[in-house]
N, C-alpha and C. Protein backbone atom coordinates (compact mmCIF):
# COMPACT_ATOMS: atom_id res chain seq x y z
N UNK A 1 0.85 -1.16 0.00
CA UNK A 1 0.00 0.00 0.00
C UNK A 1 0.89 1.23 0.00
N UNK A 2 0.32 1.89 -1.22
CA UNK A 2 1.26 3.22 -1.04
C UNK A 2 0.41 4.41 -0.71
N UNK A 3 0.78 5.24 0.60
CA UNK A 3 0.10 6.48 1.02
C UNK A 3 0.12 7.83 0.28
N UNK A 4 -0.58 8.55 -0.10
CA UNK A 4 -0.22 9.47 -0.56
C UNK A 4 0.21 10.26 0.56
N UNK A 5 0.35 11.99 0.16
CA UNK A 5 1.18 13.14 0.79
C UNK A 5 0.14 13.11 2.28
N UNK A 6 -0.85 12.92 2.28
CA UNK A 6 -2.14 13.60 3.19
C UNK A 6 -2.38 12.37 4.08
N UNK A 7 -2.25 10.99 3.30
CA UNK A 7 -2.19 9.83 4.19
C UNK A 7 -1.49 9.79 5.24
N UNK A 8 0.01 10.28 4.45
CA UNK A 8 1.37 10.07 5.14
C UNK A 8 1.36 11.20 6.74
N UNK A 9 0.67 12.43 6.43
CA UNK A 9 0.58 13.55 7.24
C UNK A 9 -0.59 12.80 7.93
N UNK A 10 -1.74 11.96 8.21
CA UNK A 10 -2.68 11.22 9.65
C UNK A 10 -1.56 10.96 9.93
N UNK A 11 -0.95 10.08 9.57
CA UNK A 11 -0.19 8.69 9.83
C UNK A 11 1.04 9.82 11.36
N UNK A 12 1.53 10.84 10.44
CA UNK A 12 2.32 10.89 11.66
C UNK A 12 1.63 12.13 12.79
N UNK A 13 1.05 12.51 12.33
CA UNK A 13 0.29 13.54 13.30
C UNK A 13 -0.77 12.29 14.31
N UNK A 14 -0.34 11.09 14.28
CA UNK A 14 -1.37 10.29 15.10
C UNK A 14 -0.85 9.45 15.94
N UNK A 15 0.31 9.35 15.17
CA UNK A 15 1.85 8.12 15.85
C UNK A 15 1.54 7.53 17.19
N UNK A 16 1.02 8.96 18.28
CA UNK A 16 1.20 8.99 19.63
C UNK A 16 0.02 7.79 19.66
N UNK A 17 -1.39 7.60 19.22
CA UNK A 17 -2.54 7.01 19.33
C UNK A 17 -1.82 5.24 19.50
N UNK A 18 -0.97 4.91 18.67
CA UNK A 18 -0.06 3.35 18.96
C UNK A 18 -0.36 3.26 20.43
N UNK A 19 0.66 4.04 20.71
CA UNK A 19 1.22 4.03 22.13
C UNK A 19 -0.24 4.17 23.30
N UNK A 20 -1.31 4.51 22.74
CA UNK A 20 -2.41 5.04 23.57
C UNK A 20 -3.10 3.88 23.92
N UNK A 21 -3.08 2.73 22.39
CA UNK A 21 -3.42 1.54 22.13
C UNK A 21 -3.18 0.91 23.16
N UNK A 22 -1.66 0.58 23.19
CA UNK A 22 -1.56 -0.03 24.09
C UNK A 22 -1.28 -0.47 25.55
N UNK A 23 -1.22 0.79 25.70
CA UNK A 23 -1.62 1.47 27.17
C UNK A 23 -2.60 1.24 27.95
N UNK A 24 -4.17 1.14 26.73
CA UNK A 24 -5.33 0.78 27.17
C UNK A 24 -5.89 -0.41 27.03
N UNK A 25 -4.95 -1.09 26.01
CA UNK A 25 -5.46 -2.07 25.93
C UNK A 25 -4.47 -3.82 26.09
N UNK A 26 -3.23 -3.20 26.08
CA UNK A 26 -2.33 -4.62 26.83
C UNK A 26 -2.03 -4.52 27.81
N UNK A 27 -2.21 -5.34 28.67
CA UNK A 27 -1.93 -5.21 30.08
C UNK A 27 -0.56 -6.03 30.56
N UNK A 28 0.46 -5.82 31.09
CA UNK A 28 1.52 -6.57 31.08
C UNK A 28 2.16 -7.05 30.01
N UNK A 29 3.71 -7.48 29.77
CA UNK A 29 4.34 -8.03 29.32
C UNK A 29 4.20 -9.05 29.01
N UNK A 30 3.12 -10.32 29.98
CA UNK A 30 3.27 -11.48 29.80
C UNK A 30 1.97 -11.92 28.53
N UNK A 31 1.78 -10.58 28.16
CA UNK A 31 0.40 -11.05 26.96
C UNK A 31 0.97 -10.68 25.72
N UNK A 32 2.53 -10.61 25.17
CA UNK A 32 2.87 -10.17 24.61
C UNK A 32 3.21 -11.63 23.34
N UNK A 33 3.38 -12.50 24.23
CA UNK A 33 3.41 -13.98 23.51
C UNK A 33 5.02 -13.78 22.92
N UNK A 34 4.93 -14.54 21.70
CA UNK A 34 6.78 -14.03 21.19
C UNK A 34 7.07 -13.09 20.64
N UNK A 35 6.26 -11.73 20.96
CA UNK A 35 6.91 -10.24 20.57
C UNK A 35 6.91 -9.28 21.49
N UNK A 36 7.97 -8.56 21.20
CA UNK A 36 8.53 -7.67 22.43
C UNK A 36 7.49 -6.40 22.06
N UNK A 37 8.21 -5.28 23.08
CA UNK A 37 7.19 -4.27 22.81
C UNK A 37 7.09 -3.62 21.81
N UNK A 38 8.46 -3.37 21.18
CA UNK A 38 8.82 -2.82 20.11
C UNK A 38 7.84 -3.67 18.80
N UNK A 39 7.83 -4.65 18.62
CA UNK A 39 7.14 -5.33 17.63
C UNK A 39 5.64 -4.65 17.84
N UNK A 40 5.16 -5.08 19.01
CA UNK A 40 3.91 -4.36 18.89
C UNK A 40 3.73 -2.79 18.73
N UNK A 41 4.52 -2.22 19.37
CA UNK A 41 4.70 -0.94 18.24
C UNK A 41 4.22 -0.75 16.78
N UNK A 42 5.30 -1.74 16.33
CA UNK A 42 5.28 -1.70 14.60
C UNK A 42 4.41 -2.14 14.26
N UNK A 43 3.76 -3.20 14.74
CA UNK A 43 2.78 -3.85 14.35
C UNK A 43 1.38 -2.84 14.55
N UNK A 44 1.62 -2.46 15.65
CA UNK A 44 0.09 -1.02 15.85
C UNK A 44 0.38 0.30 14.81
N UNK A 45 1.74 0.16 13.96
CA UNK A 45 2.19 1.25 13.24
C UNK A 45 1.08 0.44 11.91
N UNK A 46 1.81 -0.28 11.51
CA UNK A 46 0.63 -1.01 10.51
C UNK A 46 -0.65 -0.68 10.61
N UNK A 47 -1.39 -1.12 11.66
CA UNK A 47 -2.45 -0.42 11.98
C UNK A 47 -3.26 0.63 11.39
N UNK A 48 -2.44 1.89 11.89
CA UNK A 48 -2.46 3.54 11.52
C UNK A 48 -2.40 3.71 10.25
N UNK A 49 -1.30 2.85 9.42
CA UNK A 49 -0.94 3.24 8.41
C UNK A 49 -2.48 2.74 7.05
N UNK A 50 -2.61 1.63 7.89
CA UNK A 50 -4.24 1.07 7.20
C UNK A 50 -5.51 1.78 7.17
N UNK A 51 -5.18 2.33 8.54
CA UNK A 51 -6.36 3.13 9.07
C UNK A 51 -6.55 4.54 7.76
N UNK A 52 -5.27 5.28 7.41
CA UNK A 52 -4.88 6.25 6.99
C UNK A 52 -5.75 5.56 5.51
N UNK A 53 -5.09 4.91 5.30
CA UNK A 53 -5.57 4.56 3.52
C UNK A 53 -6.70 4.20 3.92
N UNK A 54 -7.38 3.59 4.45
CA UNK A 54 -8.85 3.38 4.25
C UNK A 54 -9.94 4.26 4.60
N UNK A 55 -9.18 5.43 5.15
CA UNK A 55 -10.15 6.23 5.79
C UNK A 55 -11.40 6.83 4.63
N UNK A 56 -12.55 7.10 5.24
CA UNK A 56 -13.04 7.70 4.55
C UNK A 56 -13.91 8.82 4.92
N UNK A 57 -13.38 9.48 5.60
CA UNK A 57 -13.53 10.49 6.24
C UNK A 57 -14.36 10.62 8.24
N UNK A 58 -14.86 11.66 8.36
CA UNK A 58 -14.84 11.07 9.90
C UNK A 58 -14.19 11.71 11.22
N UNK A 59 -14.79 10.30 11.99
CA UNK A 59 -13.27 11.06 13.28
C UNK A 59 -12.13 10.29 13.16
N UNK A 60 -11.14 10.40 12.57
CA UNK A 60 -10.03 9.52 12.27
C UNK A 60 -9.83 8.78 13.57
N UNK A 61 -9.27 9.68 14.69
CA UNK A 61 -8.78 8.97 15.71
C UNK A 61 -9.64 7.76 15.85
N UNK A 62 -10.80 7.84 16.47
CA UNK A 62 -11.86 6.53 16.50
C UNK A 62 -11.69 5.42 15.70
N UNK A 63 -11.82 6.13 14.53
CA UNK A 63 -11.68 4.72 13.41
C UNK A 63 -9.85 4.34 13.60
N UNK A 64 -8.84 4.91 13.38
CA UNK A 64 -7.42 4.06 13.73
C UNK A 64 -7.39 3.74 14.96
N UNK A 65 -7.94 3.99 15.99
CA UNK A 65 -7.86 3.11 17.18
C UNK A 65 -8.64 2.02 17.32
N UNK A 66 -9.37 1.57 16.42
CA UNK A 66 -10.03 0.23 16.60
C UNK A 66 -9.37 -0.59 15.76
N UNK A 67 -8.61 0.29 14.19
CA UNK A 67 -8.01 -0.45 13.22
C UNK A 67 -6.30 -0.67 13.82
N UNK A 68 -6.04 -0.08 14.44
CA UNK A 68 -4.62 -0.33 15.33
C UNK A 68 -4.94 -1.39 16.63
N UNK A 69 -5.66 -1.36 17.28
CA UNK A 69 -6.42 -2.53 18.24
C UNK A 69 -6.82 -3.79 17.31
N UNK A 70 -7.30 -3.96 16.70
CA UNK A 70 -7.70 -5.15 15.53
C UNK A 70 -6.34 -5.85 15.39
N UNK A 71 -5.37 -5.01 14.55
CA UNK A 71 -4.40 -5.34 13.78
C UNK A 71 -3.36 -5.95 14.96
N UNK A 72 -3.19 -5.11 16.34
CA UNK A 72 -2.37 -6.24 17.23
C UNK A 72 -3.17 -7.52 17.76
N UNK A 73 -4.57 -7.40 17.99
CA UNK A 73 -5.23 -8.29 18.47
C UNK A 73 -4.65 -9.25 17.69
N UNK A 74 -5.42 -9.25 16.22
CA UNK A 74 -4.93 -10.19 15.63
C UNK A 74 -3.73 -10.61 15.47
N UNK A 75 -2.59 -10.14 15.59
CA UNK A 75 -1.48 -10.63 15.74
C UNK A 75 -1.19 -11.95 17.07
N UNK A 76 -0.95 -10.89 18.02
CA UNK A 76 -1.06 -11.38 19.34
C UNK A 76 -2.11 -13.28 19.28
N UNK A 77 -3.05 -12.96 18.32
CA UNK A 77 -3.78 -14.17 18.23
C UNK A 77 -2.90 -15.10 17.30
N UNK A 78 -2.35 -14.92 16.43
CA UNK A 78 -1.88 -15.91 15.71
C UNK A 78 -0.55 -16.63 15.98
N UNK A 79 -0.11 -15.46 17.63
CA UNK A 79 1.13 -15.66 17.74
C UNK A 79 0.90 -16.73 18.82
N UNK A 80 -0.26 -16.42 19.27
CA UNK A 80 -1.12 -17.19 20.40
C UNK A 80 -0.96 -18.89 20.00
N UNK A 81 -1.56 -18.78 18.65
CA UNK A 81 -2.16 -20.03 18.25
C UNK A 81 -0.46 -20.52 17.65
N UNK A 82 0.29 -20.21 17.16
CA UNK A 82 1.65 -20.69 16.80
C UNK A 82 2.40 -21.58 18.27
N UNK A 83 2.06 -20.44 19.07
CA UNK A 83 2.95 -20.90 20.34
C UNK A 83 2.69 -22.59 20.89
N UNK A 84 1.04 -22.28 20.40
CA UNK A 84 0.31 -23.59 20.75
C UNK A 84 0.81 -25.13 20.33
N UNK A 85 1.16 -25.09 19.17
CA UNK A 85 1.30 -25.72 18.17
C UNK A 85 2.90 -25.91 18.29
N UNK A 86 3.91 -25.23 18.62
CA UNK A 86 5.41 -25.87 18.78
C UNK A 86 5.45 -26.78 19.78
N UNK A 87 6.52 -27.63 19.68
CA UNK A 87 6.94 -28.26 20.82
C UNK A 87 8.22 -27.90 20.90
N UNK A 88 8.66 -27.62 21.77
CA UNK A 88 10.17 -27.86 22.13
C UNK A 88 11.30 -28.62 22.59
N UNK A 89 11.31 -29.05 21.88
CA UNK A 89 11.99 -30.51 22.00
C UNK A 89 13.11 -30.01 23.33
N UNK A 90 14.14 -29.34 22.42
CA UNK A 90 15.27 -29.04 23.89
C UNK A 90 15.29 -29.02 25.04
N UNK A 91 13.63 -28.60 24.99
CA UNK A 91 13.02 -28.75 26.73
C UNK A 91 13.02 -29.91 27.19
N UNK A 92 12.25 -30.74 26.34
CA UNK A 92 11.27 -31.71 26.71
C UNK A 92 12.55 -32.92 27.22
N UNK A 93 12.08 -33.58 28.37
CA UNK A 93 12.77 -34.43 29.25
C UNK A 93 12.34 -35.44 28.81
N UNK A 94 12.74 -36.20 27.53
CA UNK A 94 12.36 -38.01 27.40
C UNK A 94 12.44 -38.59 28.74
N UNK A 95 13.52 -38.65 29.29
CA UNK A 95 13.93 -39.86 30.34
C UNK A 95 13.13 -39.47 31.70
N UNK A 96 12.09 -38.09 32.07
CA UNK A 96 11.52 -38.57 32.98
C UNK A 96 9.78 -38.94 32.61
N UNK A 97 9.97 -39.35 31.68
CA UNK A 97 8.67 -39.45 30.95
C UNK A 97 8.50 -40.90 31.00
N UNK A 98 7.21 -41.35 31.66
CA UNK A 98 6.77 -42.58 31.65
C UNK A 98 6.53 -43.20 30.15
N UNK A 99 6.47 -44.58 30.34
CA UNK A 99 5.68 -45.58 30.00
C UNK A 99 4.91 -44.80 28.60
N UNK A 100 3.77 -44.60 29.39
CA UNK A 100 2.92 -44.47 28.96
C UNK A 100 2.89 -43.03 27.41
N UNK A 101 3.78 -41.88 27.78
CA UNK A 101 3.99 -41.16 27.34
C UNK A 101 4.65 -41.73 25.69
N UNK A 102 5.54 -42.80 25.94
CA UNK A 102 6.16 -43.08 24.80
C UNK A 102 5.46 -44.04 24.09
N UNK A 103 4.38 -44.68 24.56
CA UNK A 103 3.56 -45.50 23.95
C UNK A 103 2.43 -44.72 23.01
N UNK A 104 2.37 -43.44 23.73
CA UNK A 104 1.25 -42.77 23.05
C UNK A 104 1.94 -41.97 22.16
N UNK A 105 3.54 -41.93 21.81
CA UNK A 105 3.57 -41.38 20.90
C UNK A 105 4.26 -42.14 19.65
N UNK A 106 4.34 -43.53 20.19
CA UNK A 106 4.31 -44.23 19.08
C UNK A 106 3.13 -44.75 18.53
N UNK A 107 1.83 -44.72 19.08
CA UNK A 107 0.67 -45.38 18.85
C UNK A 107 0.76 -44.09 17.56
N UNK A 108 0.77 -42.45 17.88
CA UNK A 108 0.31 -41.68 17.13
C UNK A 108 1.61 -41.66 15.75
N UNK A 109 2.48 -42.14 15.80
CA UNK A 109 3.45 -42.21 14.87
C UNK A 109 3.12 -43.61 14.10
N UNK A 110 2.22 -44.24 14.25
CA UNK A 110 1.99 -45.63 13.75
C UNK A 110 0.85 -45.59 13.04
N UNK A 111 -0.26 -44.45 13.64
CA UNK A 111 -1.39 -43.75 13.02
C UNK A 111 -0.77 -43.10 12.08
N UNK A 112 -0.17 -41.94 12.10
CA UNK A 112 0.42 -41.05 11.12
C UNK A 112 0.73 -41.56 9.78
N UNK A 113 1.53 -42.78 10.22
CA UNK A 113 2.28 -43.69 9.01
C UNK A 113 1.12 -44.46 8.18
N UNK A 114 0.20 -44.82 9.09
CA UNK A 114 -1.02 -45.46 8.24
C UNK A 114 -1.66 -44.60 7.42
N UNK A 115 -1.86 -43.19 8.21
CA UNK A 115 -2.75 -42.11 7.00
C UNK A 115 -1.71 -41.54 5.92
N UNK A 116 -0.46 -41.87 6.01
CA UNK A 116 0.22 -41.38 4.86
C UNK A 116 0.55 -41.96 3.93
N UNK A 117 0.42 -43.71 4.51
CA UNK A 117 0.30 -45.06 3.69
C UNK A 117 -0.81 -44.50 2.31
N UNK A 118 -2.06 -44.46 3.31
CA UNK A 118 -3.28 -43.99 2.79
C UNK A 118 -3.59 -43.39 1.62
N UNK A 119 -2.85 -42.19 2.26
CA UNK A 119 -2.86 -40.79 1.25
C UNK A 119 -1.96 -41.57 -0.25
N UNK A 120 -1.06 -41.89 -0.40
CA UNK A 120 -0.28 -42.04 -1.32
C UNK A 120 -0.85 -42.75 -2.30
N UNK A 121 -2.06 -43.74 -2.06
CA UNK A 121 -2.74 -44.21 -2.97
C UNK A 121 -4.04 -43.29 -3.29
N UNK A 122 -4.72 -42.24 -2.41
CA UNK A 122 -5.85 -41.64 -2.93
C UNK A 122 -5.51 -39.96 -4.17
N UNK A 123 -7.20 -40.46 -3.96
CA UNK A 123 -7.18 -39.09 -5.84
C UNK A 123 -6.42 -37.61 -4.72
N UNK A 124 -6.83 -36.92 -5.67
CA UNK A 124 -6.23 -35.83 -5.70
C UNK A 124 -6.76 -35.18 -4.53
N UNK A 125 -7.98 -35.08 -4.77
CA UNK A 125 -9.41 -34.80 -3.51
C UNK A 125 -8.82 -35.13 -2.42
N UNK A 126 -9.01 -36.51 -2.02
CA UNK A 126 -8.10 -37.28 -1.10
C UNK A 126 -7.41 -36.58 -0.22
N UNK A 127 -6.69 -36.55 -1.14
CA UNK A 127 -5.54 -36.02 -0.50
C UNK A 127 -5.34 -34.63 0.18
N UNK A 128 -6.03 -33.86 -0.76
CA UNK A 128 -6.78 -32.17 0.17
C UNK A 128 -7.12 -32.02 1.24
N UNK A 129 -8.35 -33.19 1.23
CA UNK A 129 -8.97 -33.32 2.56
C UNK A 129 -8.03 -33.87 3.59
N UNK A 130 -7.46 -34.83 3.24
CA UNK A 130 -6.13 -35.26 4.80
C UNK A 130 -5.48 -34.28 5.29
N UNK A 131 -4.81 -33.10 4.05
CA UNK A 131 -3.99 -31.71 4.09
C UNK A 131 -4.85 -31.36 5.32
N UNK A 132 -6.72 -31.03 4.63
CA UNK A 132 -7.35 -30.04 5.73
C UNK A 132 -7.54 -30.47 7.22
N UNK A 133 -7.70 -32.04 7.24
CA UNK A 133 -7.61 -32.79 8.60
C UNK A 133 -6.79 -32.66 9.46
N UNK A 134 -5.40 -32.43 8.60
CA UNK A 134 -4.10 -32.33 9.22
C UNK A 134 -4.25 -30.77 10.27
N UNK A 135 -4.48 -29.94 9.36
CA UNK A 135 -4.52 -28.84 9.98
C UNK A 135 -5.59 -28.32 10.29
N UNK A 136 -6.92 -28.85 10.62
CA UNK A 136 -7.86 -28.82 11.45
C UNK A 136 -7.63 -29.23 13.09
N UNK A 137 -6.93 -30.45 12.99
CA UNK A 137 -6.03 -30.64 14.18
C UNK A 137 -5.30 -30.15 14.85
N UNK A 138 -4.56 -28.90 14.16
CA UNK A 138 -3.25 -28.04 14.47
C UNK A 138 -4.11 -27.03 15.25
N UNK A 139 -5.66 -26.81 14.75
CA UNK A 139 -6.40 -25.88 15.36
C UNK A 139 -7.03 -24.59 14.34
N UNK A 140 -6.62 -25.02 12.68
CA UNK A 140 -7.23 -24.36 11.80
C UNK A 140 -8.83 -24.28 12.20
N UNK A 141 -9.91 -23.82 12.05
CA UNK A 141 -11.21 -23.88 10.84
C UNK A 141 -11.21 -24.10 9.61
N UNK A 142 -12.13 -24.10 9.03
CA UNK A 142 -12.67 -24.52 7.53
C UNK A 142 -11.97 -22.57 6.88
N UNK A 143 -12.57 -21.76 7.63
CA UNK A 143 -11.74 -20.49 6.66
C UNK A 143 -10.69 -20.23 6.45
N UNK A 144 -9.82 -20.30 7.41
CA UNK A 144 -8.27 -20.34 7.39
C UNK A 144 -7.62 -21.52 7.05
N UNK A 145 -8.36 -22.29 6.50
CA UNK A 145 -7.75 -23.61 5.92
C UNK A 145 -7.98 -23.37 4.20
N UNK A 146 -9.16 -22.92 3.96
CA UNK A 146 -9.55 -22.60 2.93
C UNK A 146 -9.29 -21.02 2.15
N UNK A 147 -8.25 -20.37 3.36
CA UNK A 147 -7.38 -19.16 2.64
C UNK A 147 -5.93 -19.46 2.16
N UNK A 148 -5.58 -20.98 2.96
CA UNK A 148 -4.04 -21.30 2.75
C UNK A 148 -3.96 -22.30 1.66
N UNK A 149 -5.54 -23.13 1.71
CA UNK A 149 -5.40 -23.85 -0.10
C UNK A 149 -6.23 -23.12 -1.12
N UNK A 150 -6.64 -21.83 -0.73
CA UNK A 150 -6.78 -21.51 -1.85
C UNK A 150 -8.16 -21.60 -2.29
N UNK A 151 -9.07 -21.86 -1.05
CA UNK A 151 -10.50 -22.03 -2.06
C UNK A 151 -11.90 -21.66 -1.06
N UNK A 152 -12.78 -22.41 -0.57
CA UNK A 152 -13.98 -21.90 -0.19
C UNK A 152 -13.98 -22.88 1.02
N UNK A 153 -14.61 -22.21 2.23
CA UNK A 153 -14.79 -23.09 3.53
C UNK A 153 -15.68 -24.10 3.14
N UNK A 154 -16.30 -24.27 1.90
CA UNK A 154 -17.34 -25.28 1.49
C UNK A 154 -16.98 -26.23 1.05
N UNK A 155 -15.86 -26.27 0.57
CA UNK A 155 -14.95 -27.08 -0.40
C UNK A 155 -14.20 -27.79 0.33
N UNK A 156 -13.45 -27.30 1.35
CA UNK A 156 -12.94 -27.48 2.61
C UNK A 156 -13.33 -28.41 3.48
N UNK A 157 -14.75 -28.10 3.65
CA UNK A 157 -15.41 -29.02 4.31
C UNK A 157 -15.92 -30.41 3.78
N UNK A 158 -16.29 -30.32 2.61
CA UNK A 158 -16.21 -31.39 1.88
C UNK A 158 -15.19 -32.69 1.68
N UNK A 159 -14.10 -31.84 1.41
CA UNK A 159 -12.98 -32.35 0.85
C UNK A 159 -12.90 -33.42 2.62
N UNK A 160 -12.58 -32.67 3.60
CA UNK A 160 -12.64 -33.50 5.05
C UNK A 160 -13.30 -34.44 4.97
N UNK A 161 -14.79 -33.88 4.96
CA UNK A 161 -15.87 -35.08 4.63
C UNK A 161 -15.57 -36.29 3.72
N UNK A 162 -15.25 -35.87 2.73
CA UNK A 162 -14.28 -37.31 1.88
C UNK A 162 -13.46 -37.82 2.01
N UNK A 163 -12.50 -37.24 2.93
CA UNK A 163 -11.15 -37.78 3.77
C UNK A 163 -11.40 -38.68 4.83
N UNK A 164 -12.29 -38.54 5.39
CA UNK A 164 -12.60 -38.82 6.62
C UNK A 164 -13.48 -40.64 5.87
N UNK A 165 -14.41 -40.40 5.01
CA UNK A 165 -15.10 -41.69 4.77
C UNK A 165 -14.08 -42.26 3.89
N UNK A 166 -13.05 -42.25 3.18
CA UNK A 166 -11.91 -43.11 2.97
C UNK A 166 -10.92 -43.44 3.43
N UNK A 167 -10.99 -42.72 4.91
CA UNK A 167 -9.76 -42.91 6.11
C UNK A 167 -10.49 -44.38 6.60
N UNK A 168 -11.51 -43.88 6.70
CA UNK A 168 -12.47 -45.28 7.75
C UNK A 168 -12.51 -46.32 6.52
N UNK A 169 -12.63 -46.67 5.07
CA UNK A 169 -12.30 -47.48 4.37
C UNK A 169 -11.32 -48.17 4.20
N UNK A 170 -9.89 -47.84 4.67
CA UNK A 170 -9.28 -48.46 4.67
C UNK A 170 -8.71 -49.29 6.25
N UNK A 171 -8.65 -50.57 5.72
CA UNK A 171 -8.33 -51.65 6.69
C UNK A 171 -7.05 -51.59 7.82
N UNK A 172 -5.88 -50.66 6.98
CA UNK A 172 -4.94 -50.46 8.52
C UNK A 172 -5.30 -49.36 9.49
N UNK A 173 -5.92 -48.56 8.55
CA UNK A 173 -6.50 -47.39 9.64
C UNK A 173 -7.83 -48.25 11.21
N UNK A 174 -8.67 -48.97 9.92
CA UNK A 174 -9.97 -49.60 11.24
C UNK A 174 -9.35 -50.30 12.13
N UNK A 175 -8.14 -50.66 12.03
CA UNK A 175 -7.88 -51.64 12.53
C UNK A 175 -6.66 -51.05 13.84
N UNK A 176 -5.91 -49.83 13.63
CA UNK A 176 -5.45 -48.99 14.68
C UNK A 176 -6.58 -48.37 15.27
N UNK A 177 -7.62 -47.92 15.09
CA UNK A 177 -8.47 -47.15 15.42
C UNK A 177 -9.13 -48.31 16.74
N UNK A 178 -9.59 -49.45 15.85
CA UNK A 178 -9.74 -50.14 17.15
C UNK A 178 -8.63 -50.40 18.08
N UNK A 179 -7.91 -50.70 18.07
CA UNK A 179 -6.44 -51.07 18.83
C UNK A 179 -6.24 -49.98 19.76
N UNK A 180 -6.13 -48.82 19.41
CA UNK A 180 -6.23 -47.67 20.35
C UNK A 180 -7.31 -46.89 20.68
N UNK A 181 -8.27 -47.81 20.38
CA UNK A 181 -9.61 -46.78 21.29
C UNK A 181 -9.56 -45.76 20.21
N UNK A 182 -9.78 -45.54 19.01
CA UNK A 182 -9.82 -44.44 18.86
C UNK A 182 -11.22 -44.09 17.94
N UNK A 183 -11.84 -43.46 17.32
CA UNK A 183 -13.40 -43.79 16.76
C UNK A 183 -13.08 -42.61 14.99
């Protein structure tokens, strides 16, 4: 996005409003997830700078303080949902980890291997839908699954739906599924 002369002049006659952002609206350091303050800065600079081009007249301030609040929210959320989703191995203590811990992650590495068995023989479809399963699990929806392949939460859902009744068709999958309790 390029600002013109008048964009560029909100943008810095408002700068201070970032900082107002988040004053009022982050509370502590520890909600910052993996960005420092400075990031959210820039990131509430983005904001402003959106706010500026989309304006369409008005009380500016109002409208960039909800579009500078949005724009970290959403950040802060995706950084949320990332954090979720790593593991850290370096941390993680194999050797005081039971039994049980390593059984369940070979049961799920034995699953894995069966649905990828799977996949390698199905159509094209098929195979979409396992993609969207995969990352329905990670904690996608049908929209944000269907912005990263490219198509419609309808399609999306489908495609699962067809993944799912040729996962259960095949015989090594029914057959872990029973073995580990799983449905």
């Amino acid at each position: 996005m390029k600002l013109t002369q008048e964009q560029q002049k909100k943008v810095e006659q408002n700068m201070r409003l970032v900082g107002k952002v988040i004053k009022d609206k982050v509370h502590g350091t520890n909600q910052l997830g993996i960005y420092s303050y400075d990031d959210i800065v820039q990131i509430g600079y983005i904001g402003l700078c959106k706010a500026a081009y989309t304006d369409k007249g008005g009380c500016f301030s109002t409208y960039a303080y909800r579009l500078i609040w949005h724009e970290i929210s959403d950040a802060l959320i995706r950084a949320n949902r990332l954090g979720d989703r790593e593991i850290l191995l370096s941390t993680y203590n194999y050797e005081a980890q039971e039994d049980a811990h390593f059984s369940s992650f070979s049961e799920s590495l034995e699953i894995e291997n069966a649905i990828s068995n799977a996949e390698t023989s199905a159509t094209e479809i098929i195979q979409k839908g396992i993609q969207a399963l995969r990352m329905s699990t990670d904690g996608y929806n049908s929209y944000e699954i269907g912005e990263v392949l490219h198509t419609s939460p309808g399609k999306v859902r489908v495609w699962m739906s067809r993944a799912r009744k040729y996962l259960k068709s095949q015989p090594e999958i029914v057959r872990l599924a029973g073995t580990y309790d799983i449905g």
